[in-house]
Structure formats: C-alpha cells, structure tokens
Protein backbone atom coordinates (compact mmCIF):
# COMPACT_ATOMS: atom_id res chain seq x y z
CA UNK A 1 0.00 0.00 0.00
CA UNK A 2 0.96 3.46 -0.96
CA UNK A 3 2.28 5.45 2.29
CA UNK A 4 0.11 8.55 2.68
CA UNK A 5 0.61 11.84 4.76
CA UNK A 6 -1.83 13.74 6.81
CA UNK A 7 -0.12 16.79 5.14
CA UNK A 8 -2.00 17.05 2.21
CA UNK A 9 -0.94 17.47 -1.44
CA UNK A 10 -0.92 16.71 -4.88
CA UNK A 11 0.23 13.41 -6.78
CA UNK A 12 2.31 15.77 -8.33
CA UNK A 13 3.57 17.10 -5.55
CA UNK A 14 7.60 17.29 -5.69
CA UNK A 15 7.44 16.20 -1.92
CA UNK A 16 5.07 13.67 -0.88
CA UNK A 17 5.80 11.47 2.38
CA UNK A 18 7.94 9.15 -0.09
CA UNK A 19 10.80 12.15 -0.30
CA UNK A 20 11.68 13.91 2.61
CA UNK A 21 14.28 15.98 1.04
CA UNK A 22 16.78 17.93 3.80
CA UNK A 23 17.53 21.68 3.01
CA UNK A 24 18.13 24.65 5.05
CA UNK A 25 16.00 27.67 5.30
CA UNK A 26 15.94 31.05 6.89
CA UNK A 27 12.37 31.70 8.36
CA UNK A 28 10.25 34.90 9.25
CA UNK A 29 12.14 35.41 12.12
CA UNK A 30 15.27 35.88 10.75
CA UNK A 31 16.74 32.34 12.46
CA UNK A 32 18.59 29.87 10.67
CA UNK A 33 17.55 26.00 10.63
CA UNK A 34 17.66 22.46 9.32
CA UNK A 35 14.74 21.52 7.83
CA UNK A 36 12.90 19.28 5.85
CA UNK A 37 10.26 19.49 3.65
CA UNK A 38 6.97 17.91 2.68
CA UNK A 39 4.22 18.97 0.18
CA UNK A 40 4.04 22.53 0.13
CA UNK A 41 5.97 22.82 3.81
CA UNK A 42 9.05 23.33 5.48
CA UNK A 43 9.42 21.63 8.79
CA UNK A 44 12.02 23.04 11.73
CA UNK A 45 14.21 20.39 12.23
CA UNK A 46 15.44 21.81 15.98
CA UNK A 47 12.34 22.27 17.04
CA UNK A 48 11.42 18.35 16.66
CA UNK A 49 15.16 17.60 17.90
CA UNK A 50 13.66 19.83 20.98
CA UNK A 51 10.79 17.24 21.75
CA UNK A 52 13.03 14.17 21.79
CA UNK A 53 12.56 12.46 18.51
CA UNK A 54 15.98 11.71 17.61
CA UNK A 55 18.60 10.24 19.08
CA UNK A 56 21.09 12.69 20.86
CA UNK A 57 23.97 13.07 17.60
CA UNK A 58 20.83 13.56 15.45
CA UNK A 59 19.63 15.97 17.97
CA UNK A 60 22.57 17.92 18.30
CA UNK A 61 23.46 17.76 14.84
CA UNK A 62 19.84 19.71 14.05
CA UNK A 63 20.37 21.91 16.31
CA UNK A 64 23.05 23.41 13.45
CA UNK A 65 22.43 25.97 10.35
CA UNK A 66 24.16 23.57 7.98
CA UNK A 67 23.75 19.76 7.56
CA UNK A 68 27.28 18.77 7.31
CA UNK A 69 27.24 16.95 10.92
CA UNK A 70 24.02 14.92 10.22
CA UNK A 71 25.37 14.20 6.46
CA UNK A 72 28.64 12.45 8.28
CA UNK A 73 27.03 10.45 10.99
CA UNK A 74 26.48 7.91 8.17
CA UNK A 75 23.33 5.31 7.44
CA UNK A 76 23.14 4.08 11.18
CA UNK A 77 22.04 7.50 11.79
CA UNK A 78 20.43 8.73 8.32
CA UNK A 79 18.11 5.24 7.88
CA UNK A 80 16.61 6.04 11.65
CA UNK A 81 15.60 9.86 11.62
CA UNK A 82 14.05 9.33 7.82
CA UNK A 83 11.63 6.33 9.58
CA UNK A 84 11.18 8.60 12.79
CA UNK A 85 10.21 11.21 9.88
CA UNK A 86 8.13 9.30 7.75
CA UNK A 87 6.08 8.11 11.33
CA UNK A 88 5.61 11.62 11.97
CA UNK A 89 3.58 12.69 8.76
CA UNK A 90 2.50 9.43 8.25
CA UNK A 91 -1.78 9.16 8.08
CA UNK A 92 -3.06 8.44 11.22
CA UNK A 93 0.37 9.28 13.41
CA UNK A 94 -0.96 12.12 16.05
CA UNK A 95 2.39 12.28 17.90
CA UNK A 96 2.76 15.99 15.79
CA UNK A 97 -0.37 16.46 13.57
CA UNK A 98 -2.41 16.57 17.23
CA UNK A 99 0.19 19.03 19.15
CA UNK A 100 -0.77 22.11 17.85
CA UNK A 101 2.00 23.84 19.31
CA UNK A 102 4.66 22.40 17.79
CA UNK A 103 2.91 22.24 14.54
CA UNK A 104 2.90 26.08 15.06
CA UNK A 105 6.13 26.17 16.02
CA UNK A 106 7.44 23.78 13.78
CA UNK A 107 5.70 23.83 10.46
CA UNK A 108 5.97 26.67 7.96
CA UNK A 109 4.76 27.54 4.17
CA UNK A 110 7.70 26.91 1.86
CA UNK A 111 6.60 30.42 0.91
CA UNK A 112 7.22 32.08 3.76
CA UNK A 113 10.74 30.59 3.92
CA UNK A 114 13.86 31.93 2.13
CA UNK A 115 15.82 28.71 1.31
CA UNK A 116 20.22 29.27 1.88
CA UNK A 117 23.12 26.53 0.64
CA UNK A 118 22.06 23.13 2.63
CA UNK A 119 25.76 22.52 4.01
CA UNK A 120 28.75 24.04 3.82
CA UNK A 121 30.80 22.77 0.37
CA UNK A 122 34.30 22.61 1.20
CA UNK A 123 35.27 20.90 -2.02
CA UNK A 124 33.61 20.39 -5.60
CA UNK A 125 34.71 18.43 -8.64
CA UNK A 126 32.68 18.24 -11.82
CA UNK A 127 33.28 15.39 -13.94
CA UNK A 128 32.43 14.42 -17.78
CA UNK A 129 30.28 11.43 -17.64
CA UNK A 130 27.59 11.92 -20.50
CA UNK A 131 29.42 9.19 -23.74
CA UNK A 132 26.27 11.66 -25.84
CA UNK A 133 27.84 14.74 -24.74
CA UNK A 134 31.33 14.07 -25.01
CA UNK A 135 30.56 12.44 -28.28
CA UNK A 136 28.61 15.55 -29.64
CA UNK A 137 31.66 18.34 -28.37
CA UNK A 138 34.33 15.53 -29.70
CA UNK A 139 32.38 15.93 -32.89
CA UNK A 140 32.64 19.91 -32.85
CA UNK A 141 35.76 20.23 -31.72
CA UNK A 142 37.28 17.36 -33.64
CA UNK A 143 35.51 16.62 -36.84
CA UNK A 144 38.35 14.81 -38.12
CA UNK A 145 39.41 12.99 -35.39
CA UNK A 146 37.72 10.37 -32.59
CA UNK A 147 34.58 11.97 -30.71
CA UNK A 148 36.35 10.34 -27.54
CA UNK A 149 39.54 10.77 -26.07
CA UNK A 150 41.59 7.47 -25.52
CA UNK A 151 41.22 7.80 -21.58
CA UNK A 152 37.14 8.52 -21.67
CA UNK A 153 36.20 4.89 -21.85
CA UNK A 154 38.42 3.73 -19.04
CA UNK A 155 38.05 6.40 -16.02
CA UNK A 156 35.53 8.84 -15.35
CA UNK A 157 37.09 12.05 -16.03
CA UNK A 158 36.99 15.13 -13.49
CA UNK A 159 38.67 18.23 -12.99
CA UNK A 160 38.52 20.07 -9.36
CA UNK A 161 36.12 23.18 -9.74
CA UNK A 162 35.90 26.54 -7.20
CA UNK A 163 33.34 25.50 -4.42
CA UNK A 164 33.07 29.23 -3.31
CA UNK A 165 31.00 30.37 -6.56
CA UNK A 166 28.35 27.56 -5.79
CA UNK A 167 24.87 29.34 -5.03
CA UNK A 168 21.91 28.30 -3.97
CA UNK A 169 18.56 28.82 -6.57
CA UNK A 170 17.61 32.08 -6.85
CA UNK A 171 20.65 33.46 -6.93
CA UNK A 172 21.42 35.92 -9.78
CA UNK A 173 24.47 34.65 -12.38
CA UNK A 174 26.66 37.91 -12.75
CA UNK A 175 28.00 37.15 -17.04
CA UNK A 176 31.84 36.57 -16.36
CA UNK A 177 34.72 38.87 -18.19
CA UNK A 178 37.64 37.19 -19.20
CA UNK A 179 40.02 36.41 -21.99
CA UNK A 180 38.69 35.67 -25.52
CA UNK A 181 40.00 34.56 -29.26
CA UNK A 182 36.73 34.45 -31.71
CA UNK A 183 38.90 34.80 -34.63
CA UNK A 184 42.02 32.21 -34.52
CA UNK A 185 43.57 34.79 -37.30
CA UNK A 186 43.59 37.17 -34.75
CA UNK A 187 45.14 37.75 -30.94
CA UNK A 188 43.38 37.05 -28.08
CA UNK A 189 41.17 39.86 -26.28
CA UNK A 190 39.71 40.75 -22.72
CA UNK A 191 35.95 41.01 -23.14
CA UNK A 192 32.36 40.27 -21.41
CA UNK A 193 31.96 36.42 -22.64
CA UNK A 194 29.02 36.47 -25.07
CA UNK A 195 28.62 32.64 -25.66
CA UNK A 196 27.30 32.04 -21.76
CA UNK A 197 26.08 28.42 -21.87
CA UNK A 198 23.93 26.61 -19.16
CA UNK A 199 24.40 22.47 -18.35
CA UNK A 200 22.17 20.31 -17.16
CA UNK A 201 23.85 18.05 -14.47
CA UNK A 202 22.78 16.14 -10.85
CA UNK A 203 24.96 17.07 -7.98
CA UNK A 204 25.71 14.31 -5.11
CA UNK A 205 26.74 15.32 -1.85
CA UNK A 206 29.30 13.25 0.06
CA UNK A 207 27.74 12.09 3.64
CA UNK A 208 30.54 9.76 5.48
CA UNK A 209 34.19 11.00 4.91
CA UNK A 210 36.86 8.62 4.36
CA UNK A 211 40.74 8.70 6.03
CA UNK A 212 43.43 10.44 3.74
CA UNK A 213 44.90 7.22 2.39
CA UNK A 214 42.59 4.69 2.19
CA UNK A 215 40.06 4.77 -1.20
CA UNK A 216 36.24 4.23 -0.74
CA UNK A 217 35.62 1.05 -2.48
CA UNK A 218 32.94 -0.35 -5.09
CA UNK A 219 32.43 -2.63 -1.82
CA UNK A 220 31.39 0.00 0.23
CA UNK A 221 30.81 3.09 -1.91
CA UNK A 222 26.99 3.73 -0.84
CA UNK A 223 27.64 4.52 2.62
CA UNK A 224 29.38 7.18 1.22
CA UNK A 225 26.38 9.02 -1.02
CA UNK A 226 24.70 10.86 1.45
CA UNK A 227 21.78 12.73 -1.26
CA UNK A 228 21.46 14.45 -4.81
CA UNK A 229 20.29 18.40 -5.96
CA UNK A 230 20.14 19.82 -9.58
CA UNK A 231 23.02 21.39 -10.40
CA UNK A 232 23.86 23.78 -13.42
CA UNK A 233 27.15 24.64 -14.65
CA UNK A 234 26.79 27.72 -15.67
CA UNK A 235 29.99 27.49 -18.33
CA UNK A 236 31.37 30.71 -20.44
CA UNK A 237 31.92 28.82 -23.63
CA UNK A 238 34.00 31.69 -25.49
CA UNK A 239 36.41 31.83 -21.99
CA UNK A 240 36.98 27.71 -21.79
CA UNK A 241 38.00 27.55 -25.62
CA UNK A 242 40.73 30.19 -24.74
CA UNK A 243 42.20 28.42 -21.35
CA UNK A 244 41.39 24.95 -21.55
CA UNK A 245 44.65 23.51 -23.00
CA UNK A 246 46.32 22.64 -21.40
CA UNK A 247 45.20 22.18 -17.42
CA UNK A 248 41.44 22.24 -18.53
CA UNK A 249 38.73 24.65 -17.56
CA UNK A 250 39.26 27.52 -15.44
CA UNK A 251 37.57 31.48 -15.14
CA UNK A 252 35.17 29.65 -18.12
CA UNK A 253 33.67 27.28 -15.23
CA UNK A 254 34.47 29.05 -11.76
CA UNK A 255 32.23 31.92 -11.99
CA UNK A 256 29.30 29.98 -10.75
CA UNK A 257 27.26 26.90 -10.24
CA UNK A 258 23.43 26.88 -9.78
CA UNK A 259 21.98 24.22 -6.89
CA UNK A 260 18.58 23.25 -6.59
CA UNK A 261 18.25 23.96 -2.53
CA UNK A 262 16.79 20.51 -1.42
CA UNK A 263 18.84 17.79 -0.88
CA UNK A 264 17.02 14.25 -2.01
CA UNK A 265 18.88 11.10 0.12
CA UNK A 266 19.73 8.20 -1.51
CA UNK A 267 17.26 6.29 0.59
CA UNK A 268 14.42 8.20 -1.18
CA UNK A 269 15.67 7.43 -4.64
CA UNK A 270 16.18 3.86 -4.15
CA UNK A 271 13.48 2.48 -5.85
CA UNK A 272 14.26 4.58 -8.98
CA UNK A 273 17.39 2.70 -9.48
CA UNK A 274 18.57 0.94 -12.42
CA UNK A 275 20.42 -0.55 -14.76
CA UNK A 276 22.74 2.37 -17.06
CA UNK A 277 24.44 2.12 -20.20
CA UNK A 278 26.19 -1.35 -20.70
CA UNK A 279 30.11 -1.12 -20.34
CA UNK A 280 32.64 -3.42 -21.71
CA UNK A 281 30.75 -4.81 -24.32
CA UNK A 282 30.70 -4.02 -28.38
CA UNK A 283 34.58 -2.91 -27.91
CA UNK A 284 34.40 -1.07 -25.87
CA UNK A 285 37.39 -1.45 -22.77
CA UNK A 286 35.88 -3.11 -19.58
CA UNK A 287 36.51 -0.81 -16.60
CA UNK A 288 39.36 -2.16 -14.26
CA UNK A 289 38.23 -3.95 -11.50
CA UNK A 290 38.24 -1.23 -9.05
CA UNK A 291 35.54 0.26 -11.50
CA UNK A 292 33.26 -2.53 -11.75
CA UNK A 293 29.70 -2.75 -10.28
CA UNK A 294 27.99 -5.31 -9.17
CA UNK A 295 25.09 -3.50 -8.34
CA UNK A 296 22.78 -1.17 -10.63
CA UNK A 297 23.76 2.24 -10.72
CA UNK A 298 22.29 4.35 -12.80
CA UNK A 299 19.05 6.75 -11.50
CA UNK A 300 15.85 7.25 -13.61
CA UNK A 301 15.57 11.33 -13.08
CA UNK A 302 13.03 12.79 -15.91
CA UNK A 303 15.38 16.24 -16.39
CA UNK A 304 13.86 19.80 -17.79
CA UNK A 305 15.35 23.02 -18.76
CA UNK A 306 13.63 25.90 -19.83
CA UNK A 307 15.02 29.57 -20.63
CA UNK A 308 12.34 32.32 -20.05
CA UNK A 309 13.82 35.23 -22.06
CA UNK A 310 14.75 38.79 -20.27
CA UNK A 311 11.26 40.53 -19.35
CA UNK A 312 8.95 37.98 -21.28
CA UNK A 313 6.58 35.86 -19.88
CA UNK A 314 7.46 32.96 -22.31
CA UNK A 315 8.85 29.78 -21.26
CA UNK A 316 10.94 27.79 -24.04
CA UNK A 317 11.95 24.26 -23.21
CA UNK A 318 15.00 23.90 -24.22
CA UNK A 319 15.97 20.00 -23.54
CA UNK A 320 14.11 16.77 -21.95
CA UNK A 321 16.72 14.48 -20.94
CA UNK A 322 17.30 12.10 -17.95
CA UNK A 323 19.60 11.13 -15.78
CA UNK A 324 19.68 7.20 -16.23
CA UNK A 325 21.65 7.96 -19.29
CA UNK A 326 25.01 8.50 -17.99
CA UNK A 327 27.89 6.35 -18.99
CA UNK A 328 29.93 6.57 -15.47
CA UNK A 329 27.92 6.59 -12.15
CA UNK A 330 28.16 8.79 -9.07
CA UNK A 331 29.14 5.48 -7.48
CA UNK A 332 32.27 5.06 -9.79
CA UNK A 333 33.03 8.85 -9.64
CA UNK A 334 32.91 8.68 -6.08
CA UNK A 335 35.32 5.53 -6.35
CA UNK A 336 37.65 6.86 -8.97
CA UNK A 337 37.69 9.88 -6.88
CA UNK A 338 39.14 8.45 -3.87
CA UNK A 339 40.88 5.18 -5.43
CA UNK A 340 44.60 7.36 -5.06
CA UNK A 341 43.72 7.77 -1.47
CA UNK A 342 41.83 11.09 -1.60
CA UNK A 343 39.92 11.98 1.15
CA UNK A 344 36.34 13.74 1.05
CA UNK A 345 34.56 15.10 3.97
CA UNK A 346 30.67 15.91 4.60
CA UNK A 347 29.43 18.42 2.34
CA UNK A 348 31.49 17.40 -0.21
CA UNK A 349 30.00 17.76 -3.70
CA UNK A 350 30.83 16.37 -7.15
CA UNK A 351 28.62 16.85 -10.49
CA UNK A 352 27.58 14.52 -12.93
CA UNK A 353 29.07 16.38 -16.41
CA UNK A 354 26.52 17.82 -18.67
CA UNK A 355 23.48 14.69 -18.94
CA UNK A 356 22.45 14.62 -22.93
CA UNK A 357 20.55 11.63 -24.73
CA UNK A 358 21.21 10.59 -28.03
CA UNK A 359 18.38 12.45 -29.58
CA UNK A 360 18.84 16.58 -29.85
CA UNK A 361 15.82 16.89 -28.27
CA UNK A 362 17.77 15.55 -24.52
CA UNK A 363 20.83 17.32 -25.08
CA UNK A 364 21.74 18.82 -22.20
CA UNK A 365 23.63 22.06 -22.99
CA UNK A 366 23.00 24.97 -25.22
CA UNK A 367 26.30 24.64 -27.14
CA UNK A 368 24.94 20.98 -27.85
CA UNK A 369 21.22 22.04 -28.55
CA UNK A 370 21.89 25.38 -30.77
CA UNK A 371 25.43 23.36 -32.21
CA UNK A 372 28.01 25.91 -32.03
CA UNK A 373 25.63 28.29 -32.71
CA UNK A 374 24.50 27.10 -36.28
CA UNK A 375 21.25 26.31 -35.10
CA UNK A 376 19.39 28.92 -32.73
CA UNK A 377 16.50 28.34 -30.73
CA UNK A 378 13.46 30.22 -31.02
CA UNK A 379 11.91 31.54 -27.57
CA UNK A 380 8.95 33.03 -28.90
CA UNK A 381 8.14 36.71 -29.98
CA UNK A 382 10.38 36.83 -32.70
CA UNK A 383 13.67 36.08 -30.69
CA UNK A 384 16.47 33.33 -30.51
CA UNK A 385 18.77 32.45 -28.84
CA UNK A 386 22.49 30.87 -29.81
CA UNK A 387 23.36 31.47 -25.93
CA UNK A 388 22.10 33.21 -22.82
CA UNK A 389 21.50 36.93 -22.74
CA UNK A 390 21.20 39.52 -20.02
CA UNK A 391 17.96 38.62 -18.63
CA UNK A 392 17.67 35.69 -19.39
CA UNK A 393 16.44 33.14 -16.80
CA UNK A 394 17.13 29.52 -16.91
CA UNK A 395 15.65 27.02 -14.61
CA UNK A 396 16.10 22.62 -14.21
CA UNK A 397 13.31 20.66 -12.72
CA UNK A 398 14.04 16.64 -12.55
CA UNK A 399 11.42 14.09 -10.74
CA UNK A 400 11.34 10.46 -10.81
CA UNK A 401 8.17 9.28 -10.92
CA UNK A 402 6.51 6.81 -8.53
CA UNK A 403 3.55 4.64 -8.77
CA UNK A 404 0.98 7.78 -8.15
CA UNK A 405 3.88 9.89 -6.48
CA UNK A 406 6.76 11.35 -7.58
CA UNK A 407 10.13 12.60 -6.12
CA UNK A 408 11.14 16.03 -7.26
CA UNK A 409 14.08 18.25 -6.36
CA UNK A 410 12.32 21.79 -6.33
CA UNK A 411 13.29 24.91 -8.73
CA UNK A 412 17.23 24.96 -10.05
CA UNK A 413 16.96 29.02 -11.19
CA UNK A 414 19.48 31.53 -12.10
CA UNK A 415 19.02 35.09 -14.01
CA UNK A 416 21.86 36.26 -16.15
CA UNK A 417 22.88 39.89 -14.63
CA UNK A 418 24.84 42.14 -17.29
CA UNK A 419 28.77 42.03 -16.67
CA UNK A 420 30.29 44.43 -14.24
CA UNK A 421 31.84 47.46 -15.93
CA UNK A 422 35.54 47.26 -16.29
C-alpha cells in the first residue's frame, strides 16, 4: 500500500511522504535552521530535535544551520531519523499532527521561507560522464578525429572546480569577463563572454568522509552518497575555448554553479534505481576492477530546462533528458575519486558532467542544442537564442516518478545579470 501523509498534497507534488528531502531555510524570524520538507511545507528540524525524537547526535546535529554533521554520521544515523520522519507525517500518526503547538512552532509555508546553501561545500569536482555529450563536443571540436579521447572509456574524467562560486537557486548569475579569441587569425582579447552556456547536471553530496589514504571502495561506496540536488554549470563557452589547454577549464567554469536547494537522500531514490548504459561490451574497454559494479547504478531522473527570455513571460523548453543515461555513475566517480587515497569530507559535492541523450531533443547544454551556434532556438516573440543573454532566466526541474507519487528536487533558477563594468 501506498504510504500517505496527513499533510495534504498533490500526486504531483515534488514532496510527498515518499521524499523527505533535507535543506536549510531562513524563516520569518530571521533564524537559521535544518529543515525538511513535505508537500508545500518546510518543517524546523530543531524544534522536533527539541521534543526528543531523535537520538542525541541527530539531535545535536539539528540543532546546526548547515547539515554537514548529520550528512557524516552515516546510514546508522540517516536510515533512523528518515523512519522517525516518515512516522511523523505518516496518516493516522498524532504524535505531531495533534500538538498544535509544535505544529505552530514547527511547520511553515515553503513560501514564507527563504531557502540558503544546505551545508557548507568545502570541495567540488565536476566530472564528464555523458558518452552523448562528449561524443557531440568531440564531434565539434574534432571533426576529423575520434569523438572520444583514448582515456574517456576507461576512467571517469573530473577536474577540481571553485566551491566558493556555488549558489543556492535564486541566486542571480553575474555574465563573467575574461580572456577571448573568436577569430584564430587574430590575438586574443579581454571582453564580457558572449557565448554564456547553461548544463544540465545532478549534484551528489558526500555524507561519510573517508581517512586520507585509504580509497572508498565499489564494496562499500553507498555509505558514502549521502543525497542528490540539480546542479547547473553555468559554463562561459568563449572563456573555456581560450584556457582549456592545457590544465582544462578555469575562469570559463568558476564563476558559478546553480543548486537546486533541497537535498534528495539516496534512501528516497532507491526504488528509482537501475540498470545504465552497458560497459565493456561491443569494444568497448571493460573498466578495471576497481571500477566494476555489481550493483545497478544508474538513476531514472526525468530532467527539464527551460530559458524564459529577459522581461517575457514565455517559457521555451529547451531539452528533456534524464539522468539514467550516464555512462559513469556517481558510485564510480565517487570511487575513482578516492581510489589514489583522496579523502572527502561531509558536504562534499561532485557533479555529474553535462546529462544529454542521443536524440537533440535531450541534449543537455546549449552549445549541444543550438550546435556551435548554427542552429538557434526560437523563444517566442520573434527572438532566438544561440546562448544566454542579459535577462535571461534559466531554470532545471528533474522528478522520478513513482507509482501515483513522484520525487522532485524543487526549482534549479538563475538570471543572467549584465557584466560588471571594467
């Protein structure tokens, strides 16, 4: 039988009893707290750690503005407070739907809240895990050559991004000034980028932190994976083709990086997933052994971007992709991460890569969807667009959907502000 909530709400509510995502929100009062959230409400962690319905880490740890101590007490503490939780809103529970005065105290409109960064993010790597998109930029980039790079098929490749420029939805996206070369003929040039790009990617959040030394294994990998967000990588194409070679990306990437501000555990997307692409097989390399899962590791996320141009009302979708799709999971990033004997630490975040399909319809970034440019994207009233303009709002949604539920991540928005003058 389907679990049901004496909150009430929606099928298509983003979160039903079945989520229980963990964010962080600042509330009429001004205060800071953990909270989590369920159908159209935010719930005040502390003030349920008050009444005694954790056990004393969990408890202490919500009585915290940032998750980063409950994310790092691990599943023997994460599996317990989501079934206390679930007990709590569950239909015909009155431990807190019949005390009024903690509901008061306790339960607010997400409305009324202003939602901040769940945890403090003391390191980020994005990595390049879509074989579609790498294909499709190989393909740009090298029309004569192999979409692929020899190492792309053996390790999932990363590069260590700027956790400081990570903001929380909402957040306005200031266009980045840097160095530029449109014309190879010509010398480079310091200008406002004009070719800023968005990317559709998942984030996962690290929970349990491993010792400097000793890799988190295949064997042991999803004690690690505390939860997931929406994450856009806001990218200034013009700026990466510049710096790139021969370190990688750089001011093209570390501007900023768009989170949705929910985070959804692991525990809650469990039955969503699944197999991914096949690896090893028509030959293709099979991953080293450290690589290899036993276990299904993919995640069926229905993904949505839409750009709503600067003062319209119109909304353009721009791509309808998913996150199942992914060659490399967040298991063996996580793996390949660590396998040298890096150590991560609660709050930790790392980012899928851009998520495309095979179809141009799922393609997952703007350079992709518009290619290069050559192919712009109407947005209604006339107008197109190649890339972003001042303006120019672009927001993710992503859900999986349940048997009459689904599990949703909340708004991933950002509005491109004009570069500062210089």
């Amino acid at each position: 039988m389907r679990q049901t909530s004496w909150i009430e709400y929606e099928a298509d509510c983003e979160f039903p009893i079945q989520n229980l995502p963990y964010g962080v929100f600042e509330g009429v009062d001004g205060g800071v707290r953990c909270g989590v959230a369920i159908g159209d409400k935010a719930v005040d962690l502390k003030a349920l750690a008050g009444k005694g319905f954790f056990s004393k880490k969990v408890q202490e740890a919500f009585t915290e503005t940032r998750l980063n101590t409950f994310m790092g007490l691990g599943k023997e503490e994460w599996g317990p407070t989501r079934e206390v939780l679930t007990k709590l809103f569950s239909s015909g529970e009155g431990g807190l739907r019949d005390d009024m005065g903690l509901r008061e105290k306790a339960i607010f409109d997400l409305d009324q809240v202003r939602m901040v960064m769940p945890c403090k993010i003391g390191d980020y790597t994005d990595f390049y895990s879509s074989r579609e998109h790498a294909t499709n930029l190989g393909k740009m980039f090298r029309p004569n050559g192999d979409p692929l790079l020899p190492n792309w098929l053996h390790i999932p490749v990363g590069y260590h991004g700027r956790a400081s420029s990570i903001v929380v939805s909402g957040t306005p996206i200031r266009r980045p000034h840097g160095q530029v070369r449109p014309d190879d003929a010509q010398p480079p040039k310091f200008a406002a980028s004009s070719l800023l790009d968005m990317e559709v990617e998942m984030g996962a959040f690290v929970g349990k932190p491993n010792e400097l030394g000793q890799p988190i294994t295949m064997a042991n990998v999803r004690d690690h994976v505390f939860g997931m967000c929406l994450f856009n990588d806001w990218s200034a194409r013009d700026l990466q083709k510049w710096e790139y070679v021969p370190l990688g990306p750089f001011l093209g990437k570390n501007f900023a990086s768009t989170i949705s501000p929910w985070i959804v555990t692991m525990d809650a997307l469990a039955p969503f997933i699944c197999d991914g692409p096949a690896q090893g097989q028509n030959g293709d390399p099979e991953p080293f052994p450290y690589l290899q899962q036993n276990f299904p590791g993919a995640i069926d996320i229905n993904l949505t971007a839409t750009l709503k141009p600067a003062g319209k009302s119109d909304v353009t979708t721009l791509t309808q992709t998913n996150f199942k799709y992914m060659y490399w999971s967040v298991f063996q990033q996580l793996v390949h991460h660590t396998i040298n004997g890096c150590n991560v630490r609660p709050g930790d975040l790392f980012a899928s890569g851009t998520i495309s399909g095979s179809e141009p319809g799922s393609y997952g970034s703007m350079i992709e969807i518009t290619w290069r440019g050559s192919k712009p994207v109407e947005v209604g009233g006339g107008e197109t667009r190649k890339f972003f303009k001042d303006g120019d709002s672009c927001t993710l949604h992503g859900h999986c959907q349940g048997d009459g539920f689904r599990v949703g991540f909340g708004r991933c928005e950002g509005t491109v502000a004009p570069a500062v003058e210089m």
